[in-house]
PDB file of N, CA and C in Angstrom:
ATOM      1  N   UNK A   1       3.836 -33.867   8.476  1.00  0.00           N
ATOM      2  CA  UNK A   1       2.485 -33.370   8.439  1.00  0.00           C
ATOM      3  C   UNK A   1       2.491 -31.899   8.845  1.00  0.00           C
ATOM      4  N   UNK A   2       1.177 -31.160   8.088  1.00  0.00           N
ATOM      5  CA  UNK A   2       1.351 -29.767   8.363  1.00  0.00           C
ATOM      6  C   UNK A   2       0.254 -29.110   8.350  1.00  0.00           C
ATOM      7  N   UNK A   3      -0.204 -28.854   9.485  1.00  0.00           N
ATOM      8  CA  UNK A   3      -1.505 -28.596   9.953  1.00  0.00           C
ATOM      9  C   UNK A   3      -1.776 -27.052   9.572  1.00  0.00           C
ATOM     10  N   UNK A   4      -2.621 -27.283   9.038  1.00  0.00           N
ATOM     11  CA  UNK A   4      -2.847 -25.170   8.284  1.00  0.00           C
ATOM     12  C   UNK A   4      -4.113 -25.159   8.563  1.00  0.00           C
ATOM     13  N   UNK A   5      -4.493 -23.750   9.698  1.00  0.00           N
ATOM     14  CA  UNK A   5      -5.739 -23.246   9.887  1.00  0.00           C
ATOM     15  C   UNK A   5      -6.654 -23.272   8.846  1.00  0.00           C
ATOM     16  N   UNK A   6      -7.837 -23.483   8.915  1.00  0.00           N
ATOM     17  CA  UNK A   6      -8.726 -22.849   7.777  1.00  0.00           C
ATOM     18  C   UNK A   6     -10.002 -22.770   8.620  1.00  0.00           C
ATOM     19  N   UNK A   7     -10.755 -21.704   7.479  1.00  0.00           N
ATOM     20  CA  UNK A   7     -12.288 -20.985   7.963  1.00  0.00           C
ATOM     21  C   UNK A   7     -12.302 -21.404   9.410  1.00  0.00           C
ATOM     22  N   UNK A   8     -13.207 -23.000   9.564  1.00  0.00           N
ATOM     23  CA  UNK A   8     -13.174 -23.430  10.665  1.00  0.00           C
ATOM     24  C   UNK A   8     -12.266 -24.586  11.366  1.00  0.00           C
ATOM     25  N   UNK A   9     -12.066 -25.662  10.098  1.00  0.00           N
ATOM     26  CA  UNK A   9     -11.813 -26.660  10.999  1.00  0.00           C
ATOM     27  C   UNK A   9     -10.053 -26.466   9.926  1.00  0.00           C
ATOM     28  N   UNK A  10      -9.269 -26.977  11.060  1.00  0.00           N
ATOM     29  CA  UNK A  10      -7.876 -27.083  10.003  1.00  0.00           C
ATOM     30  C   UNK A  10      -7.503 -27.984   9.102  1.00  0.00           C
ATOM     31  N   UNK A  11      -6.712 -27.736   8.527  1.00  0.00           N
ATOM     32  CA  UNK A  11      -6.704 -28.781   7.159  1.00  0.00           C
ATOM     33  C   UNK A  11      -5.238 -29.538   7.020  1.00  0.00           C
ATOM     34  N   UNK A  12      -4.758 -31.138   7.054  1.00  0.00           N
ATOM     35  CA  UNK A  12      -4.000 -31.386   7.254  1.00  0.00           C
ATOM     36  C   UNK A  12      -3.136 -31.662   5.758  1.00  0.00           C
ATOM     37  N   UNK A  13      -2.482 -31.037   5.495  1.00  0.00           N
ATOM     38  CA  UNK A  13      -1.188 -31.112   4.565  1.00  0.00           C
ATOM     39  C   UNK A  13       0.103 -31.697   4.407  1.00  0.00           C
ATOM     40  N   UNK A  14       0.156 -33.114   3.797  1.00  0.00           N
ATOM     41  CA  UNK A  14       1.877 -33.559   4.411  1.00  0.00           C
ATOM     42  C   UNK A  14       2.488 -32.478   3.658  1.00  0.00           C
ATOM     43  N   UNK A  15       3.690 -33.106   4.409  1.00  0.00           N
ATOM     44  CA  UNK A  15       4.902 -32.301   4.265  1.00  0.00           C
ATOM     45  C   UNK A  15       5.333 -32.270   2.479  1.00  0.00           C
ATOM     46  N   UNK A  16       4.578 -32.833   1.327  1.00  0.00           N
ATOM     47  CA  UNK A  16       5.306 -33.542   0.054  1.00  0.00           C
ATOM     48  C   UNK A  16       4.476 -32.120  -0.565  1.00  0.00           C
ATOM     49  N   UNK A  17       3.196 -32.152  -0.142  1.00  0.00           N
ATOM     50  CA  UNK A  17       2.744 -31.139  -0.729  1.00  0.00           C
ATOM     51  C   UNK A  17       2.966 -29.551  -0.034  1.00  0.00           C
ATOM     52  N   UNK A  18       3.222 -29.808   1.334  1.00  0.00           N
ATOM     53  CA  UNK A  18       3.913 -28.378   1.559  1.00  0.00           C
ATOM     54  C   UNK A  18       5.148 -27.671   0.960  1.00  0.00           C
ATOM     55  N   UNK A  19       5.986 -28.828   0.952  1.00  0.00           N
ATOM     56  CA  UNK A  19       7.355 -28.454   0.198  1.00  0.00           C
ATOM     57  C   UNK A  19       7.070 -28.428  -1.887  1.00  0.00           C
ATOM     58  N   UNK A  20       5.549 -28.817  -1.921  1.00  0.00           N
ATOM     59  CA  UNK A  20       5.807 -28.587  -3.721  1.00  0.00           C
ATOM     60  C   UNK A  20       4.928 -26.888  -3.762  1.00  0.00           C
ATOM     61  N   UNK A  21       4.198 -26.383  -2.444  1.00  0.00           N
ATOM     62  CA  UNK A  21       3.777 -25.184  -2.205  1.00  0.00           C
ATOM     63  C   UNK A  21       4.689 -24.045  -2.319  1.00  0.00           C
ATOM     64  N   UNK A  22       5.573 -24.137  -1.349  1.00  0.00           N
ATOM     65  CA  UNK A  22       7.008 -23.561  -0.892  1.00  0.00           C
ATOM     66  C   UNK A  22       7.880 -23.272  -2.571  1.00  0.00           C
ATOM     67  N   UNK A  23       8.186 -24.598  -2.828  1.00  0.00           N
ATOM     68  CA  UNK A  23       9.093 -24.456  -4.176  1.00  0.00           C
ATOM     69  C   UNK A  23       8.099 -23.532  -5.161  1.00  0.00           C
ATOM     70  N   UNK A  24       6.778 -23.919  -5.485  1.00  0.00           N
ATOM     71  CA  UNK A  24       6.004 -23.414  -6.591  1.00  0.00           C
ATOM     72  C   UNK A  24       5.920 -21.965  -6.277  1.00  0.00           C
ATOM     73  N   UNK A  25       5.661 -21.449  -5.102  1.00  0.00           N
ATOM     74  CA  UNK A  25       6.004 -19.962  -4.486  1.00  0.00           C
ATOM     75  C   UNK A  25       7.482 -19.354  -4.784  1.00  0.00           C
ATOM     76  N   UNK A  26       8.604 -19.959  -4.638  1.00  0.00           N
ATOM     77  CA  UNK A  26       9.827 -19.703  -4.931  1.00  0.00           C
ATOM     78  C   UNK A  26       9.742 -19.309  -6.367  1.00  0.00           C
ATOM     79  N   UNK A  27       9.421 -20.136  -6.999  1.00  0.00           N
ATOM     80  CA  UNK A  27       9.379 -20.148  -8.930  1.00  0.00           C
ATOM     81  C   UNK A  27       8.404 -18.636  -9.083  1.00  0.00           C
ATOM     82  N   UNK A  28       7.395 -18.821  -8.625  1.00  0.00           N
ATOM     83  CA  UNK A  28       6.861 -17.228  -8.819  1.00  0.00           C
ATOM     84  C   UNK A  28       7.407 -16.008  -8.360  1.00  0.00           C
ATOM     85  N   UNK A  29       7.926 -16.517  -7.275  1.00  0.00           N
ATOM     86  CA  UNK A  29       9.162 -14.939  -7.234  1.00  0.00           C
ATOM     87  C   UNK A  29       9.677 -14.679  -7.987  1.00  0.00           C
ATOM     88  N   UNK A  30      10.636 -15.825  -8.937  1.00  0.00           N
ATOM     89  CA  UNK A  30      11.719 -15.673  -9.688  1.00  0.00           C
ATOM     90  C   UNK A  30      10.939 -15.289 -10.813  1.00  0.00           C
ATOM     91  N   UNK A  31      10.010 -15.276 -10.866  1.00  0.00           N
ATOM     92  CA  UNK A  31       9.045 -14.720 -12.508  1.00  0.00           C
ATOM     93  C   UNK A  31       9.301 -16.182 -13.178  1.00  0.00           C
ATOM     94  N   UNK A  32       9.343 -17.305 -12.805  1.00  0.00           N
ATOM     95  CA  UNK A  32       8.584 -18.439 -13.470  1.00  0.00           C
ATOM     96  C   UNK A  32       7.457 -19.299 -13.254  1.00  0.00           C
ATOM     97  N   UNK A  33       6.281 -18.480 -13.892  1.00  0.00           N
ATOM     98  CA  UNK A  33       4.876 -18.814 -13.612  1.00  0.00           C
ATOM     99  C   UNK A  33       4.806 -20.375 -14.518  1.00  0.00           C
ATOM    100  N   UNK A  34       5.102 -20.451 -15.357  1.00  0.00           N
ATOM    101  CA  UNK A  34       5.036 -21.988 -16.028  1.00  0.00           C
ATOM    102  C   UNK A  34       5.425 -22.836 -15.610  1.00  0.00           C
ATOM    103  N   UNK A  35       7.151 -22.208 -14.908  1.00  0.00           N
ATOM    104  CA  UNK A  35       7.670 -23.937 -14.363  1.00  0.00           C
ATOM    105  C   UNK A  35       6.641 -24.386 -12.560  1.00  0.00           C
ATOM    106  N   UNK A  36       5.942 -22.965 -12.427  1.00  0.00           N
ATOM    107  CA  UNK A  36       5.424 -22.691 -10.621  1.00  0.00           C
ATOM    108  C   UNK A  36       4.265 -23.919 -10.691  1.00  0.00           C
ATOM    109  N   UNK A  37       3.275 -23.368 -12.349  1.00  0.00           N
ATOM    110  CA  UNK A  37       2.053 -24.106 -12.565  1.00  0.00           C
ATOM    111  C   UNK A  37       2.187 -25.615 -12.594  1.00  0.00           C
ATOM    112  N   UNK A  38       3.593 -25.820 -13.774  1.00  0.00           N
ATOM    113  CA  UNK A  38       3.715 -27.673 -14.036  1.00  0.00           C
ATOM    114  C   UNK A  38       3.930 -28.415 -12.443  1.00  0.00           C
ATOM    115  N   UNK A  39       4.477 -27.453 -11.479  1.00  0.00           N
ATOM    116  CA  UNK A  39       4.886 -28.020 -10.413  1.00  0.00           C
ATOM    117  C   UNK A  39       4.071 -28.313  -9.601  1.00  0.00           C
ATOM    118  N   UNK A  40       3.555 -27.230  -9.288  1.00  0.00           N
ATOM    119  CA  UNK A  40       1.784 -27.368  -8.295  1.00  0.00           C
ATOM    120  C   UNK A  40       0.732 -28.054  -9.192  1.00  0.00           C
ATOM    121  N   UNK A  41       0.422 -28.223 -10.437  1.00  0.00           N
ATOM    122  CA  UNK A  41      -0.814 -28.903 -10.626  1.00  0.00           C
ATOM    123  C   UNK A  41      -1.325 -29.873  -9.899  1.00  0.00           C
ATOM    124  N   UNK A  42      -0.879 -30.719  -9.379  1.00  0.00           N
ATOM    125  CA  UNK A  42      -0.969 -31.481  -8.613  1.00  0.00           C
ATOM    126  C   UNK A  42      -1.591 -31.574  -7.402  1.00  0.00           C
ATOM    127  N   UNK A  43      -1.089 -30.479  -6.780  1.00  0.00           N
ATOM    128  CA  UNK A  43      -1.688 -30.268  -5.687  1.00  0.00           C
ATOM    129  C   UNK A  43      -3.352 -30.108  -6.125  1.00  0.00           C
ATOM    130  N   UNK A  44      -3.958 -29.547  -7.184  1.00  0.00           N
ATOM    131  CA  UNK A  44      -5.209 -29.213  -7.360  1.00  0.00           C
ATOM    132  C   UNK A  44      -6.147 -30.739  -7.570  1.00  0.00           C
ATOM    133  N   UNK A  45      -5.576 -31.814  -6.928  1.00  0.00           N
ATOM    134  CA  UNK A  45      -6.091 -33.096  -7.067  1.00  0.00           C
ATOM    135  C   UNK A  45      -6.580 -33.496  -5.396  1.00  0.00           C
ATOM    136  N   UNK A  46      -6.172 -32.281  -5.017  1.00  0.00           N
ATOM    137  CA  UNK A  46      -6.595 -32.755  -2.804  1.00  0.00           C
ATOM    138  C   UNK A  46      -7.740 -31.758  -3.024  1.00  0.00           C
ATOM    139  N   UNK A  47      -8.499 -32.503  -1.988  1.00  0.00           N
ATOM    140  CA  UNK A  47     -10.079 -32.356  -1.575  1.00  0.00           C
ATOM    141  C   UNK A  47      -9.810 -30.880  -1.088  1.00  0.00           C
ATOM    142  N   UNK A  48      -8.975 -30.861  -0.003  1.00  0.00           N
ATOM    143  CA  UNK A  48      -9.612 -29.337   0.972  1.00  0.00           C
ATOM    144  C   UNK A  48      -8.066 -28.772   0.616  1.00  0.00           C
ATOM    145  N   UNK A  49      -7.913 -27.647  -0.260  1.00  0.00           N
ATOM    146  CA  UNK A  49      -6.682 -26.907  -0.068  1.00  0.00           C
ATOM    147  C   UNK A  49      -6.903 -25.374   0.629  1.00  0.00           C
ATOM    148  N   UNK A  50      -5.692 -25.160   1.527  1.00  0.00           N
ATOM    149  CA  UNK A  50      -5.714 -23.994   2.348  1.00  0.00           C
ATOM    150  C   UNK A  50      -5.757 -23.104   1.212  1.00  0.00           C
ATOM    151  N   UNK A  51      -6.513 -21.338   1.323  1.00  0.00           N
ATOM    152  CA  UNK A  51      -6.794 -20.652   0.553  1.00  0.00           C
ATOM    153  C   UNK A  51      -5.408 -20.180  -0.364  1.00  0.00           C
ATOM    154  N   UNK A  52      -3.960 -19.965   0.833  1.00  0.00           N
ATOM    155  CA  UNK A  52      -2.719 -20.061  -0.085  1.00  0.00           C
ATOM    156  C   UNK A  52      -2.690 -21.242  -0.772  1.00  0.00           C
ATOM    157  N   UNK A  53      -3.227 -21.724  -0.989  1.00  0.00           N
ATOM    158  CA  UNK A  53      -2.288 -22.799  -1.855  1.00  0.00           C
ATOM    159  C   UNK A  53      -3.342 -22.723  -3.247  1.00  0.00           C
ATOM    160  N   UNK A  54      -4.262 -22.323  -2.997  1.00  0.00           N
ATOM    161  CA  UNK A  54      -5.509 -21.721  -4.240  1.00  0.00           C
ATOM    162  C   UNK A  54      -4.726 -20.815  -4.886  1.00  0.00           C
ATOM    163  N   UNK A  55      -4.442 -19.644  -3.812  1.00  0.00           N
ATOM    164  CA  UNK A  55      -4.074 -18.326  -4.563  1.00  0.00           C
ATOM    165  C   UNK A  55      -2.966 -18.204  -5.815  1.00  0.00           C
ATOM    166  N   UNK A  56      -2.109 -19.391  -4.671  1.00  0.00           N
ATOM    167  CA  UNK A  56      -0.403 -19.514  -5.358  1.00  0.00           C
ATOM    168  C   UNK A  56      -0.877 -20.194  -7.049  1.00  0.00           C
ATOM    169  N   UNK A  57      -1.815 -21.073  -6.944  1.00  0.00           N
ATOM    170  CA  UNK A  57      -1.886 -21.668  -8.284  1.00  0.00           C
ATOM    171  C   UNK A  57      -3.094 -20.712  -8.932  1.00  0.00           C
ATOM    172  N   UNK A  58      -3.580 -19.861  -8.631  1.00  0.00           N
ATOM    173  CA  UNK A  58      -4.282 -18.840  -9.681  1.00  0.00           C
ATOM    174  C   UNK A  58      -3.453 -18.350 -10.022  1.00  0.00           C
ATOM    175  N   UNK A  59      -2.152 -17.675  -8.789  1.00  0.00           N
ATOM    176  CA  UNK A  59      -1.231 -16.951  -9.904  1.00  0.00           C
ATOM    177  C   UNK A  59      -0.469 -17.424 -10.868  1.00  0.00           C
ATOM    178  N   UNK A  60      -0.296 -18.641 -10.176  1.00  0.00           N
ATOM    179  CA  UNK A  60       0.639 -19.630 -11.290  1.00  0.00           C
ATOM    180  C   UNK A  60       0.189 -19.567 -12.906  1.00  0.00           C
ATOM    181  N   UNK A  61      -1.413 -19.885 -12.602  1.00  0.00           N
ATOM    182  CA  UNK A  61      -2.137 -19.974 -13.762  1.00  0.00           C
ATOM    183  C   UNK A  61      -2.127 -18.786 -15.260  1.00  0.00           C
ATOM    184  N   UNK A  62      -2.637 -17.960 -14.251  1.00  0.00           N
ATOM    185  CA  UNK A  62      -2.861 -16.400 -14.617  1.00  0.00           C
ATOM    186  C   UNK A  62      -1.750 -15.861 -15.344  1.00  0.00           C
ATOM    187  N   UNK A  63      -0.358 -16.091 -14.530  1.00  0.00           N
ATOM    188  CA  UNK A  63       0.196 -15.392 -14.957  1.00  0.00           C
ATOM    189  C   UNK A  63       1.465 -16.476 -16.180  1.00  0.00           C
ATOM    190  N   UNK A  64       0.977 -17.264 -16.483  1.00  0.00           N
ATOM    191  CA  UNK A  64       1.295 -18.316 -17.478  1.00  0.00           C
ATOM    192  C   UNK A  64       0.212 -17.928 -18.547  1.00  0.00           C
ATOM    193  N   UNK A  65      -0.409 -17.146 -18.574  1.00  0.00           N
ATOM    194  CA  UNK A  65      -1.689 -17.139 -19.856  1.00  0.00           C
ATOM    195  C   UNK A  65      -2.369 -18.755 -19.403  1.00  0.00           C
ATOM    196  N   UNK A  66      -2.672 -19.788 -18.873  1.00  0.00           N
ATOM    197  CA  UNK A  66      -3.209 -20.273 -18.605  1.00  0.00           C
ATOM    198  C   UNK A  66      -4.869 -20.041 -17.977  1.00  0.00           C
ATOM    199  N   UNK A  67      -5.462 -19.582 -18.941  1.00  0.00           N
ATOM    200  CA  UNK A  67      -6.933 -18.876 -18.346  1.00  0.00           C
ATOM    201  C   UNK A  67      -7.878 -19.714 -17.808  1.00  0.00           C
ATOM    202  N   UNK A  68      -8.497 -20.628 -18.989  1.00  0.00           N
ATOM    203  CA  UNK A  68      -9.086 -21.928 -18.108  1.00  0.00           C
ATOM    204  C   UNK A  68      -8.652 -22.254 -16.770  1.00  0.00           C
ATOM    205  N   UNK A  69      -7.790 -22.384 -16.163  1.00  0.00           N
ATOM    206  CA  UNK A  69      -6.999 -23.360 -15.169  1.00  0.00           C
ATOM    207  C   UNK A  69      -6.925 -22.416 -14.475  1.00  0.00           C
ATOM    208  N   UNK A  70      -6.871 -21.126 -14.544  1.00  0.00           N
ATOM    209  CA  UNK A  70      -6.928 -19.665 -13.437  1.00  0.00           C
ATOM    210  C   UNK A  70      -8.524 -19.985 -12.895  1.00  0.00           C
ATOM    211  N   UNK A  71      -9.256 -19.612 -14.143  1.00  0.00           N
ATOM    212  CA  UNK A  71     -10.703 -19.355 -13.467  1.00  0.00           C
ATOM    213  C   UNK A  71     -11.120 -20.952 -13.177  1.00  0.00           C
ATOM    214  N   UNK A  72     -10.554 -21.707 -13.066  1.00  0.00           N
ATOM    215  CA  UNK A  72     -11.186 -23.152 -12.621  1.00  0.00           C
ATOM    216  C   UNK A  72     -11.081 -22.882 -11.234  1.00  0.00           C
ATOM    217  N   UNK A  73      -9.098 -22.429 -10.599  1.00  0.00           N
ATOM    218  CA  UNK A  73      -9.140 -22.528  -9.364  1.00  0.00           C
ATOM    219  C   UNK A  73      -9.754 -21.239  -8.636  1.00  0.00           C
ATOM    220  N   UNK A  74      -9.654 -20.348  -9.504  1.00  0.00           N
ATOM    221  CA  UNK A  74     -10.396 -18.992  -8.806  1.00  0.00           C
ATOM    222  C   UNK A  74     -12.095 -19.329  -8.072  1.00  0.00           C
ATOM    223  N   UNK A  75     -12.236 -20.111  -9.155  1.00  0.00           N
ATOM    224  CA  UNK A  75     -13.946 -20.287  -8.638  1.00  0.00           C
ATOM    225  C   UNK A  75     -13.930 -21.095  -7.686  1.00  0.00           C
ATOM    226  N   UNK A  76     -13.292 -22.123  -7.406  1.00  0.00           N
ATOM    227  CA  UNK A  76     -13.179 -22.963  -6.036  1.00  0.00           C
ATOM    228  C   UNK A  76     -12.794 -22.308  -5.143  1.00  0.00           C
ATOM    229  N   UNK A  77     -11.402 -21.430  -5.012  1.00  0.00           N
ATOM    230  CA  UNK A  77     -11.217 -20.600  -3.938  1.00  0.00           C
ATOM    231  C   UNK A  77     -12.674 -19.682  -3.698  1.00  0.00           C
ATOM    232  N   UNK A  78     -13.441 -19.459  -4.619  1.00  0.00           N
ATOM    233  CA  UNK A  78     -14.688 -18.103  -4.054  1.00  0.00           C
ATOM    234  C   UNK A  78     -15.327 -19.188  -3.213  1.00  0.00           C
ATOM    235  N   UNK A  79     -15.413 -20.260  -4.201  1.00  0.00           N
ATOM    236  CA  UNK A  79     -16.538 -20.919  -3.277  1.00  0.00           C
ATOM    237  C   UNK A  79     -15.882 -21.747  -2.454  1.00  0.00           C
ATOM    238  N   UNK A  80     -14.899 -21.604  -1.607  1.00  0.00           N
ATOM    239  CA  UNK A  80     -14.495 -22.222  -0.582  1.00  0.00           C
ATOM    240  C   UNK A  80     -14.298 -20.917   0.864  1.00  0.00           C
ATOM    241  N   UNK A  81     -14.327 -19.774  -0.057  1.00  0.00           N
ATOM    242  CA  UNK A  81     -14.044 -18.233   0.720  1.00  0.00           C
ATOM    243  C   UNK A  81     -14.614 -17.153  -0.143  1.00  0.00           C
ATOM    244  N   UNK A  82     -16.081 -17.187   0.340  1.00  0.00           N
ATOM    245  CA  UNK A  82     -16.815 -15.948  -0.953  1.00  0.00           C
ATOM    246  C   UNK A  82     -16.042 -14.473  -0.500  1.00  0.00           C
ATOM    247  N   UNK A  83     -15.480 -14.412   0.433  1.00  0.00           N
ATOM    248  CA  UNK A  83     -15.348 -13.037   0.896  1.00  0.00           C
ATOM    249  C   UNK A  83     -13.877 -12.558   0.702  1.00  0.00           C
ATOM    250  N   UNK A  84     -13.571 -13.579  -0.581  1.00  0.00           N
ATOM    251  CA  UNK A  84     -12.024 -13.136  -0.560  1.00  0.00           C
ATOM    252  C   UNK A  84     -12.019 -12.363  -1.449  1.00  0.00           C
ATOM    253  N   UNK A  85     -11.703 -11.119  -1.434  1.00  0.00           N
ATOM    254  CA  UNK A  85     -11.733 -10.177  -2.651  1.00  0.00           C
ATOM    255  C   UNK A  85     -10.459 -10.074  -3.506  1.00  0.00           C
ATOM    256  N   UNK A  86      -9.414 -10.542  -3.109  1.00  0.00           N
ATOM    257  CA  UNK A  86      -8.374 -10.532  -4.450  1.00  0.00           C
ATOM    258  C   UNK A  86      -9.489 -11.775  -5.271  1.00  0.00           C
ATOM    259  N   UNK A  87      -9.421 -13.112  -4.818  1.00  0.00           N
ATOM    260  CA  UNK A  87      -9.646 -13.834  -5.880  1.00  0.00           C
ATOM    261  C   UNK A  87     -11.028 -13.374  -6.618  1.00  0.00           C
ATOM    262  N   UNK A  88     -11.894 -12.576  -6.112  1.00  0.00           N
ATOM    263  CA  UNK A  88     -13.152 -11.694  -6.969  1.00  0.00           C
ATOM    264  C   UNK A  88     -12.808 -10.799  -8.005  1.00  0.00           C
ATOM    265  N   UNK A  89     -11.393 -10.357  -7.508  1.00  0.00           N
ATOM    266  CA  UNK A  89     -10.784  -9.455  -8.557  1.00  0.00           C
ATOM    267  C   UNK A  89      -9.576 -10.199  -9.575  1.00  0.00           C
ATOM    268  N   UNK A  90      -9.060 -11.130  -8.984  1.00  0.00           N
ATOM    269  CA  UNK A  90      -8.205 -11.769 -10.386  1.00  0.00           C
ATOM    270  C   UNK A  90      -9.287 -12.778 -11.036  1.00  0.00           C
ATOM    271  N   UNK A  91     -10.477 -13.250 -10.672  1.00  0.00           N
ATOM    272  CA  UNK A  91     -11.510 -13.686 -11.459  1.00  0.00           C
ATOM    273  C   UNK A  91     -12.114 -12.820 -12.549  1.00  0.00           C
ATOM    274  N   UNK A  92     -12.100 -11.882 -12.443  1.00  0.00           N
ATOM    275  CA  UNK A  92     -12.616 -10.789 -12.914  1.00  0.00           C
ATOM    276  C   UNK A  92     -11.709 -10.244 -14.137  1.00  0.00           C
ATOM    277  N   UNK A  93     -10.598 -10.115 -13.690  1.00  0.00           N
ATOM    278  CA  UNK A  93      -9.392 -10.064 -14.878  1.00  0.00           C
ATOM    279  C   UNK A  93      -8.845 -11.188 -15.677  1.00  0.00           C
ATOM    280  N   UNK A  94      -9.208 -12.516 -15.098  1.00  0.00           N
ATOM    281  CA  UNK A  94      -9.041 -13.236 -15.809  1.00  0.00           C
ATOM    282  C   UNK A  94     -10.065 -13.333 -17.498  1.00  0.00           C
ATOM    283  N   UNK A  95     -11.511 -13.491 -16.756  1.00  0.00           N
ATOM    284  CA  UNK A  95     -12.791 -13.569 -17.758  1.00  0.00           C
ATOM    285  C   UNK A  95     -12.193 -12.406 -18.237  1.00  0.00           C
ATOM    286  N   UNK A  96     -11.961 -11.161 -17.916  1.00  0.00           N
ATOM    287  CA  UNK A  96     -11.688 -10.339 -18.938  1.00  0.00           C
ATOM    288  C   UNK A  96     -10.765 -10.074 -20.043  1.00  0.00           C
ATOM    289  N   UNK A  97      -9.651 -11.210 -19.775  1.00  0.00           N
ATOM    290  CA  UNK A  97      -8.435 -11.759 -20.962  1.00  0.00           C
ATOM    291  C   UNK A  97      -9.422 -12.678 -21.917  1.00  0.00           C
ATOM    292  N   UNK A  98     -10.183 -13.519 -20.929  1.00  0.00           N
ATOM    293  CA  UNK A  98     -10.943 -14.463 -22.043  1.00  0.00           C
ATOM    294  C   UNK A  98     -12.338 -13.437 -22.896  1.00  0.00           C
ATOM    295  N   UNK A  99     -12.335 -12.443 -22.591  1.00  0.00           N
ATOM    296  CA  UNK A  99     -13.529 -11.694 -23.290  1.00  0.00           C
ATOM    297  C   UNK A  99     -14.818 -12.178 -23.030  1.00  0.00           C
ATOM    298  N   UNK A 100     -14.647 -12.116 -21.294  1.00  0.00           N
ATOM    299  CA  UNK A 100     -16.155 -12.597 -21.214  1.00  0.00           C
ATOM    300  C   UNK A 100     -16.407 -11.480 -20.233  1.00  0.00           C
ATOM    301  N   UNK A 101     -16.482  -9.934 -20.608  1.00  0.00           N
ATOM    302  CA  UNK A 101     -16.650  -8.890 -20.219  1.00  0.00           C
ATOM    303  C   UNK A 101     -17.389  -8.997 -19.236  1.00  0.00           C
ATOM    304  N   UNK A 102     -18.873  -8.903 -19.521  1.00  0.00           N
ATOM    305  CA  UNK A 102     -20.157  -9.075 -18.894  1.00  0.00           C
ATOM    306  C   UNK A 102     -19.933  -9.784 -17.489  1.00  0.00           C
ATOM    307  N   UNK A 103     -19.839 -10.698 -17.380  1.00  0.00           N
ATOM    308  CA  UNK A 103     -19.439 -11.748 -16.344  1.00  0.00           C
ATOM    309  C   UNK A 103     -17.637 -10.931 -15.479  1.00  0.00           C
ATOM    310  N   UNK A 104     -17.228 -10.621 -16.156  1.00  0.00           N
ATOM    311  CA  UNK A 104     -15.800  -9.843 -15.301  1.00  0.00           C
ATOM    312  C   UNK A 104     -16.536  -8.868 -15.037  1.00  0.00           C
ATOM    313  N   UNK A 105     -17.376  -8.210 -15.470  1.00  0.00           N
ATOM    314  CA  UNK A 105     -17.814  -6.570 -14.748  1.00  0.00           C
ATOM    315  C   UNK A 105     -18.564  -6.695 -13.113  1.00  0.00           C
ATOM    316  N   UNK A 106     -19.133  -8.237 -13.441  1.00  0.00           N
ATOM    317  CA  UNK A 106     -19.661  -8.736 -12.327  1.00  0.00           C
ATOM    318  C   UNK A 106     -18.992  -8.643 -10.903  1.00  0.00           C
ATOM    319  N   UNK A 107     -17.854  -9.456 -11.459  1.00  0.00           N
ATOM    320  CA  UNK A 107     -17.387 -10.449 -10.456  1.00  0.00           C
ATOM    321  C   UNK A 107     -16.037  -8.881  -9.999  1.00  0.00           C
ATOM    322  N   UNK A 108     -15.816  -7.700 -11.144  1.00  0.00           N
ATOM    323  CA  UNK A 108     -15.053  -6.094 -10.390  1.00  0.00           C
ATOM    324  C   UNK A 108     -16.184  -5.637  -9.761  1.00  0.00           C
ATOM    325  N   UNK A 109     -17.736  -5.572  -9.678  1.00  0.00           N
ATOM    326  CA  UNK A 109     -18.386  -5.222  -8.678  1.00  0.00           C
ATOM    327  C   UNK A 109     -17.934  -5.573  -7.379  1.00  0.00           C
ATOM    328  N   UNK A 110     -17.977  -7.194  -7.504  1.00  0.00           N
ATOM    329  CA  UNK A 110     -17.993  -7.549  -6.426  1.00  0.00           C
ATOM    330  C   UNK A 110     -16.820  -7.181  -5.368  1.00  0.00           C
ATOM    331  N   UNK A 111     -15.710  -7.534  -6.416  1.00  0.00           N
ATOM    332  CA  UNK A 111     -13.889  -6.688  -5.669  1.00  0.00           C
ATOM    333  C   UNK A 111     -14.050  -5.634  -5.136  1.00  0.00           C
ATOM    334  N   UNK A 112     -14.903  -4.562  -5.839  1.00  0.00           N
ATOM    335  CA  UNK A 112     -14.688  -3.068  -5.351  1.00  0.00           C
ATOM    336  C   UNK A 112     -15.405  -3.024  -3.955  1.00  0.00           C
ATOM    337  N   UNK A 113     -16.665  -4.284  -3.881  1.00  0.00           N
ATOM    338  CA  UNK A 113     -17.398  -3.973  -2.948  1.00  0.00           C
ATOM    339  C   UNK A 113     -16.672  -4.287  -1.659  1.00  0.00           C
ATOM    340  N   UNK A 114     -15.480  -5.259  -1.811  1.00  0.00           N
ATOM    341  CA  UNK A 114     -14.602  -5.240  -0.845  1.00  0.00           C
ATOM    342  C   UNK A 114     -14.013  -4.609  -0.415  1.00  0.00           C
ATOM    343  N   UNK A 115     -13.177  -3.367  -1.258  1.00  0.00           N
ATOM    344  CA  UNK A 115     -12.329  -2.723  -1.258  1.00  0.00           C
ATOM    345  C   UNK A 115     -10.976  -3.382  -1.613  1.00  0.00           C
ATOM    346  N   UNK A 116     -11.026  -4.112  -2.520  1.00  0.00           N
ATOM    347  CA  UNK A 116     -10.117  -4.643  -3.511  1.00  0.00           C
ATOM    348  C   UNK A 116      -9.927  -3.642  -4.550  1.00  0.00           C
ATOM    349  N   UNK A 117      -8.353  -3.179  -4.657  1.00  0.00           N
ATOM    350  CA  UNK A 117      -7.835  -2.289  -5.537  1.00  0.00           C
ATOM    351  C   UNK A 117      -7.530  -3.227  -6.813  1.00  0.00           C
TER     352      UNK A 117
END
């Protein structure tokens, strides 16, 4: 078991899904976002995930051309942490691969208002 802080109350993680976190992070170092995504999907089936474990599978997503499945988890991470400004800004670049301009110009307001580069 693996107890990971969050907002307020902590969030308990066994060890099956910490170690498919860990590996799926490894695979994105190595620049394999596809094998990172098939590995973690899974994890996107637990109720409360710590904000890394959001992030790791937006990038997974994102950077697999997987767009749907980016902005699915992007929007849960906002609305689990509105004040996170990377995921305001890879939301933002995502809709903007899918050509939904309007809605990405939004959501780079919102990044910049963070001070998200």
């Amino acid at each position: 078991m693996v107890v990971i802080p969050m907002n307020e109350q902590p969030t308990v993680i066994d060890e099956k899904a910490h170690d498919t976190y860990l590996r799926a992070c490894a695979l994105l170092e190595e620049r394999r976002p596809i094998e990172a995504s098939q590995l973690a999907a899974p994890l996107e089936q637990l109720d409360r995930l710590p904000d890394s474990f959001l992030e790791m599978l937006a990038r997974a997503y994102f950077n697999s051309a997987q767009l749907g499945r980016a902005e699915r988890v992007l929007r849960r991470l906002i609305e689990q942490s509105p004040a996170n400004g990377w995921a305001h800004r890879t939301l933002a670049r995502t809709l903007a691969r899918r050509s939904a301009d309007v809605e990405a110009a939004r959501y780079h307001r919102i990044a910049d208002g963070f001070g998200v580069a």
